[in-house]
C-alpha atoms as a PDB file:
ATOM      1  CA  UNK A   1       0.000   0.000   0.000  1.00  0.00           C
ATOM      2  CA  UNK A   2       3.038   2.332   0.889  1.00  0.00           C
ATOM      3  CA  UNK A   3       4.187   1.881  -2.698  1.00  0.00           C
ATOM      4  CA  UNK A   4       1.076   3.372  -4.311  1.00  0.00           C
ATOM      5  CA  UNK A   5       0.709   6.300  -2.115  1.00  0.00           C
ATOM      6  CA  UNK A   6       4.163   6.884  -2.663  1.00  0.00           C
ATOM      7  CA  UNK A   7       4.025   6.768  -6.259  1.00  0.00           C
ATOM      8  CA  UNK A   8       0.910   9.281  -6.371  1.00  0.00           C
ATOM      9  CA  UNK A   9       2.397  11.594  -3.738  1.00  0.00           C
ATOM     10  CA  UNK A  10       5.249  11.263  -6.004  1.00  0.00           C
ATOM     11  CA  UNK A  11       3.410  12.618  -8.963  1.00  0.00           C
ATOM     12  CA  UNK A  12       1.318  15.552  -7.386  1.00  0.00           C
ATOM     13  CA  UNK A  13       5.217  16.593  -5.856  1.00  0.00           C
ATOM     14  CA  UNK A  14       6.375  16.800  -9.504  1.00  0.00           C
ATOM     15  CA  UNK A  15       3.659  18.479 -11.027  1.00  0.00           C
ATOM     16  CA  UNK A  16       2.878  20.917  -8.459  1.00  0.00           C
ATOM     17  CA  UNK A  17       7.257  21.693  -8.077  1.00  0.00           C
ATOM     18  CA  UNK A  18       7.320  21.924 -12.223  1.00  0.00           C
ATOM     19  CA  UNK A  19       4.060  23.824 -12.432  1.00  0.00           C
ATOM     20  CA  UNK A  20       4.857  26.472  -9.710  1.00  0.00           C
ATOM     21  CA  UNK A  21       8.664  26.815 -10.816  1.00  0.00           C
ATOM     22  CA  UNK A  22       7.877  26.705 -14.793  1.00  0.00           C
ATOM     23  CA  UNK A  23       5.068  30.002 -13.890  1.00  0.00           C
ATOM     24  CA  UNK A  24       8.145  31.755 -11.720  1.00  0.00           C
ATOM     25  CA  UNK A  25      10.345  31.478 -14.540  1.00  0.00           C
ATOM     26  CA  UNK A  26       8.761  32.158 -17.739  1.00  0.00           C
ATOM     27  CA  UNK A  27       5.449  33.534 -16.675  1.00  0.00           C
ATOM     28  CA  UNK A  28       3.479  30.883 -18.107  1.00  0.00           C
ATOM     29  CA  UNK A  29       1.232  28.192 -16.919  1.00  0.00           C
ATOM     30  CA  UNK A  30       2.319  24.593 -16.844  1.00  0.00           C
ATOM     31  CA  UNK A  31       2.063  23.200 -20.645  1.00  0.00           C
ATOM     32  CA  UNK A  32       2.109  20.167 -22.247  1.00  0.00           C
ATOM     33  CA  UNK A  33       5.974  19.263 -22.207  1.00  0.00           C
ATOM     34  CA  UNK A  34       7.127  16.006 -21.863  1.00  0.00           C
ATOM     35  CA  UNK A  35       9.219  14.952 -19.082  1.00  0.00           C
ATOM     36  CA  UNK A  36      12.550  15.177 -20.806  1.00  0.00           C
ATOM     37  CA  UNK A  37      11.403  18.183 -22.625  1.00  0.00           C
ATOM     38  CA  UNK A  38      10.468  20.017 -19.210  1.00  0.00           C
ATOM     39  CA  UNK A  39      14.313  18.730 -17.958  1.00  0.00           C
ATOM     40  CA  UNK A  40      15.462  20.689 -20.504  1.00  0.00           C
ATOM     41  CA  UNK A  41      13.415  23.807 -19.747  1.00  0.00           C
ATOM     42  CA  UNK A  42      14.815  23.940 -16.225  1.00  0.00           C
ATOM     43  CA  UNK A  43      18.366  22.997 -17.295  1.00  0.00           C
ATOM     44  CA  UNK A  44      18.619  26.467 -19.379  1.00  0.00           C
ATOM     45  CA  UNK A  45      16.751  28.037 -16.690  1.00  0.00           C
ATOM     46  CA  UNK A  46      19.727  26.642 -14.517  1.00  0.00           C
ATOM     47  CA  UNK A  47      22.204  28.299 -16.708  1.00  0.00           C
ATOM     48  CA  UNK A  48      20.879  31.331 -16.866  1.00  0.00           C
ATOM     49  CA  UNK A  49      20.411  31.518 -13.106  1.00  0.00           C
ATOM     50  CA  UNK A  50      22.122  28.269 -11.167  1.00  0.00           C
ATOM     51  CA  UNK A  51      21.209  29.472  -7.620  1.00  0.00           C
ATOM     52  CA  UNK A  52      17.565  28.818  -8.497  1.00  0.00           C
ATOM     53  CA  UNK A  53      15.869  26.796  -5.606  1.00  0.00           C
ATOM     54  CA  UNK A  54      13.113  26.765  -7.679  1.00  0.00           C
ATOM     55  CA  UNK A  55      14.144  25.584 -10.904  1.00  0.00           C
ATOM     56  CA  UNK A  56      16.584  22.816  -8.918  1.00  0.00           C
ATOM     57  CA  UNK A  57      13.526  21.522  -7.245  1.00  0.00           C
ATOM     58  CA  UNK A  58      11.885  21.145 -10.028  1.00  0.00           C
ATOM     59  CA  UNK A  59      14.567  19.607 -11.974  1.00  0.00           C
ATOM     60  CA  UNK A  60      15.101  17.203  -8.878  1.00  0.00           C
ATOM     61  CA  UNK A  61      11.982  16.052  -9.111  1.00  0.00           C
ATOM     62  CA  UNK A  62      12.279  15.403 -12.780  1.00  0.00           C
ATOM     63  CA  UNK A  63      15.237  13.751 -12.620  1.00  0.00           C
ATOM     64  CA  UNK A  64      13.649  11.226 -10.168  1.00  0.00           C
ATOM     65  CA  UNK A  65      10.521  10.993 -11.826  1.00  0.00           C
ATOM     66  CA  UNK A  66      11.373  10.931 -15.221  1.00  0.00           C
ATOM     67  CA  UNK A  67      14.707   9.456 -15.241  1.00  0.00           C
ATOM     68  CA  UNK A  68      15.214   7.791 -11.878  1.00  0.00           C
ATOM     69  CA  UNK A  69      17.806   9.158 -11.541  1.00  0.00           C
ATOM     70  CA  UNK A  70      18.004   9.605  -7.592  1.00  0.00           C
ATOM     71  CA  UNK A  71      21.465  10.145  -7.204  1.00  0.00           C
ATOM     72  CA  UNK A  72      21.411  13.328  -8.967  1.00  0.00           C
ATOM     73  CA  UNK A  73      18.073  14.101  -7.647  1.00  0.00           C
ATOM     74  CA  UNK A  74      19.220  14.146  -4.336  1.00  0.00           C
ATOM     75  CA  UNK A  75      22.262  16.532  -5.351  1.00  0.00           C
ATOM     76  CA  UNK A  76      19.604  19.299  -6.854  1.00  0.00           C
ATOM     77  CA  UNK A  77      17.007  18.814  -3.497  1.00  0.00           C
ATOM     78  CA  UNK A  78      20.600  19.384  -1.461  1.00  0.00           C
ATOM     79  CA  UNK A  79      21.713  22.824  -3.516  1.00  0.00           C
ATOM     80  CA  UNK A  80      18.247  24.153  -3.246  1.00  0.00           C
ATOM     81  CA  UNK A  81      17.979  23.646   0.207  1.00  0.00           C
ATOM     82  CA  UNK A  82      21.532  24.877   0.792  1.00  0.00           C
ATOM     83  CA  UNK A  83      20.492  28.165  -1.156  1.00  0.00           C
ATOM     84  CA  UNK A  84      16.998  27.922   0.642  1.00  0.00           C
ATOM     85  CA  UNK A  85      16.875  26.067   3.308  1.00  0.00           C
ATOM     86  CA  UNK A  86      13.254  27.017   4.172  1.00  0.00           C
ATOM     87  CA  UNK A  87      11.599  24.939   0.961  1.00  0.00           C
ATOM     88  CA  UNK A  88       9.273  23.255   1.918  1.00  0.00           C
ATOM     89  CA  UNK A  89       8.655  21.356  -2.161  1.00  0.00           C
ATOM     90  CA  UNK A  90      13.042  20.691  -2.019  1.00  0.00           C
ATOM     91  CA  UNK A  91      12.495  19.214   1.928  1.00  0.00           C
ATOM     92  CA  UNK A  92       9.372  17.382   0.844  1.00  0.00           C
ATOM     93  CA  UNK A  93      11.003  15.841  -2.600  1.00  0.00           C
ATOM     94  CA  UNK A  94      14.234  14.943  -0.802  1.00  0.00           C
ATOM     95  CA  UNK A  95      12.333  13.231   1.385  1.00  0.00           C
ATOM     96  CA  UNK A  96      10.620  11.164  -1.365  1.00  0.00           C
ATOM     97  CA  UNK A  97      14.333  10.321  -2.709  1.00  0.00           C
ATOM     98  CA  UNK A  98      15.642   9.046   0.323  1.00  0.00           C
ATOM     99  CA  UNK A  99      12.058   6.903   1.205  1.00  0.00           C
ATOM    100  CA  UNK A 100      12.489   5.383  -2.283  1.00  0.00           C
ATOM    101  CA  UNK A 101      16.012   3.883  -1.427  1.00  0.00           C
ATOM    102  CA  UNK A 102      15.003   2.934   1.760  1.00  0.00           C
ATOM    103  CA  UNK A 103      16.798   5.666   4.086  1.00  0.00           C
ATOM    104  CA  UNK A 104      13.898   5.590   6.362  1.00  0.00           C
ATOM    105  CA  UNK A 105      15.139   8.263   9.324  1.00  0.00           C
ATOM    106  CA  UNK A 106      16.498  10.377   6.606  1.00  0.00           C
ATOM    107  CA  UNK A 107      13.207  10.790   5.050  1.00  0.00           C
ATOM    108  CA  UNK A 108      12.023  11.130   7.949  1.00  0.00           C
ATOM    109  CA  UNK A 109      13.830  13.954   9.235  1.00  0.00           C
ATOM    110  CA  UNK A 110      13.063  15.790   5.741  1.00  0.00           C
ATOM    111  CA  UNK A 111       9.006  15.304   5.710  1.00  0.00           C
ATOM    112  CA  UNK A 112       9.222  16.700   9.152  1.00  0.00           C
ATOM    113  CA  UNK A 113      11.351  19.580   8.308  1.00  0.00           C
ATOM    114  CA  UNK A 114       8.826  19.999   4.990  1.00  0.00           C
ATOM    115  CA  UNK A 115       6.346  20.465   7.760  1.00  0.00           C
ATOM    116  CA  UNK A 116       7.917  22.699  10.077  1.00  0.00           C
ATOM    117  CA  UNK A 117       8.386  24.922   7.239  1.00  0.00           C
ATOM    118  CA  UNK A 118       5.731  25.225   4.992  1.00  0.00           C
ATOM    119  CA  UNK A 119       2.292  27.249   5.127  1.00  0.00           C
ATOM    120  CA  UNK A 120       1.036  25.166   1.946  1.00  0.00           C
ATOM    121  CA  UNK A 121      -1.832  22.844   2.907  1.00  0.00           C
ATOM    122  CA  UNK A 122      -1.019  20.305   0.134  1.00  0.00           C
ATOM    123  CA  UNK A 123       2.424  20.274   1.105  1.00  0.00           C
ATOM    124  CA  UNK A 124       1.747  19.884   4.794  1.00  0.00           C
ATOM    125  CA  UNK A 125      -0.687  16.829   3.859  1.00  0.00           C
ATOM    126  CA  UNK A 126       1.769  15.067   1.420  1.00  0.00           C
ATOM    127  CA  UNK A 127       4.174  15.128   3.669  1.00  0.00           C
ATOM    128  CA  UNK A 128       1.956  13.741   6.889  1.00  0.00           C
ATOM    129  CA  UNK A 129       1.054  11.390   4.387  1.00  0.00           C
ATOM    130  CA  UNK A 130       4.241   9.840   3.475  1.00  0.00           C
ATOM    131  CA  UNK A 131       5.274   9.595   7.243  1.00  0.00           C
ATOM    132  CA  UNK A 132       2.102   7.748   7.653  1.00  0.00           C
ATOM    133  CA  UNK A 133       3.389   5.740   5.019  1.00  0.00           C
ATOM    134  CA  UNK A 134       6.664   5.095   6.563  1.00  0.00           C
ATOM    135  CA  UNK A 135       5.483   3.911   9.584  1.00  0.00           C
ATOM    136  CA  UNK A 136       3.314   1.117   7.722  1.00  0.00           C
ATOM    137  CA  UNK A 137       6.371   0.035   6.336  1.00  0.00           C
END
């Protein structure tokens, strides 16, 4: 059961992260891009601006979404919390890295910290969720 709320917490992350960082940066709505196309989006928005903890976030949960590619997932969620360390979306998708490879205190630690931090009701619930979830496990 952990497994499928994972996976759909997983999803809502990505698209809320990609939808809220793809309006910051180019003033648009969330479109139609694919995965890898959207992975490129935030990669030039990375150039153009690589202190971004918007744009990593996003990309971090790309890269483990579309990719799975955790290791460098985990390495954008770190940077954007370094630059921010009050993001709730970078806390909350690092979080969802580390429960994926099994670092269960680790993820644990960063759902909590996505709570202490954020004032975003979807957020707050995604993350009680997914310690719920870890506890079932």
């Amino acid at each position: 059961m952990f497994k499928k709320l994972f996976i759909a917490l997983c999803v809502v992350a990505m698209l809320g992260t990609a939808a809220f960082a793809q309006d910051k940066l180019s003033g648009k709505g969330f479109g139609n891009m694919s995965g890898e196309d959207s992975i490129i989006f935030y990669e030039q928005a990375l150039n153009e601006n690589p202190n971004n903890h918007v744009a990593l976030t996003a990309l971090g949960s790309l890269y483990a979404n579309v990719r799975g590619d955790f290791d460098k997932s985990i390495k954008l969620f770190e940077k954007a919390i370094k630059i921010n360390d009050q993001y709730d979306l970078a806390h909350l998708g690092l979080g969802m890295d580390y429960a994926s490879l099994g670092m269960i205190e680790e993820a644990r630690l960063e759902f909590q910290t996505a709570m202490s931090v954020t004032k975003r009701k979807y957020v707050m619930d995604a993350a009680r969720q997914a310690l719920i979830g870890l506890e079932q496990e």
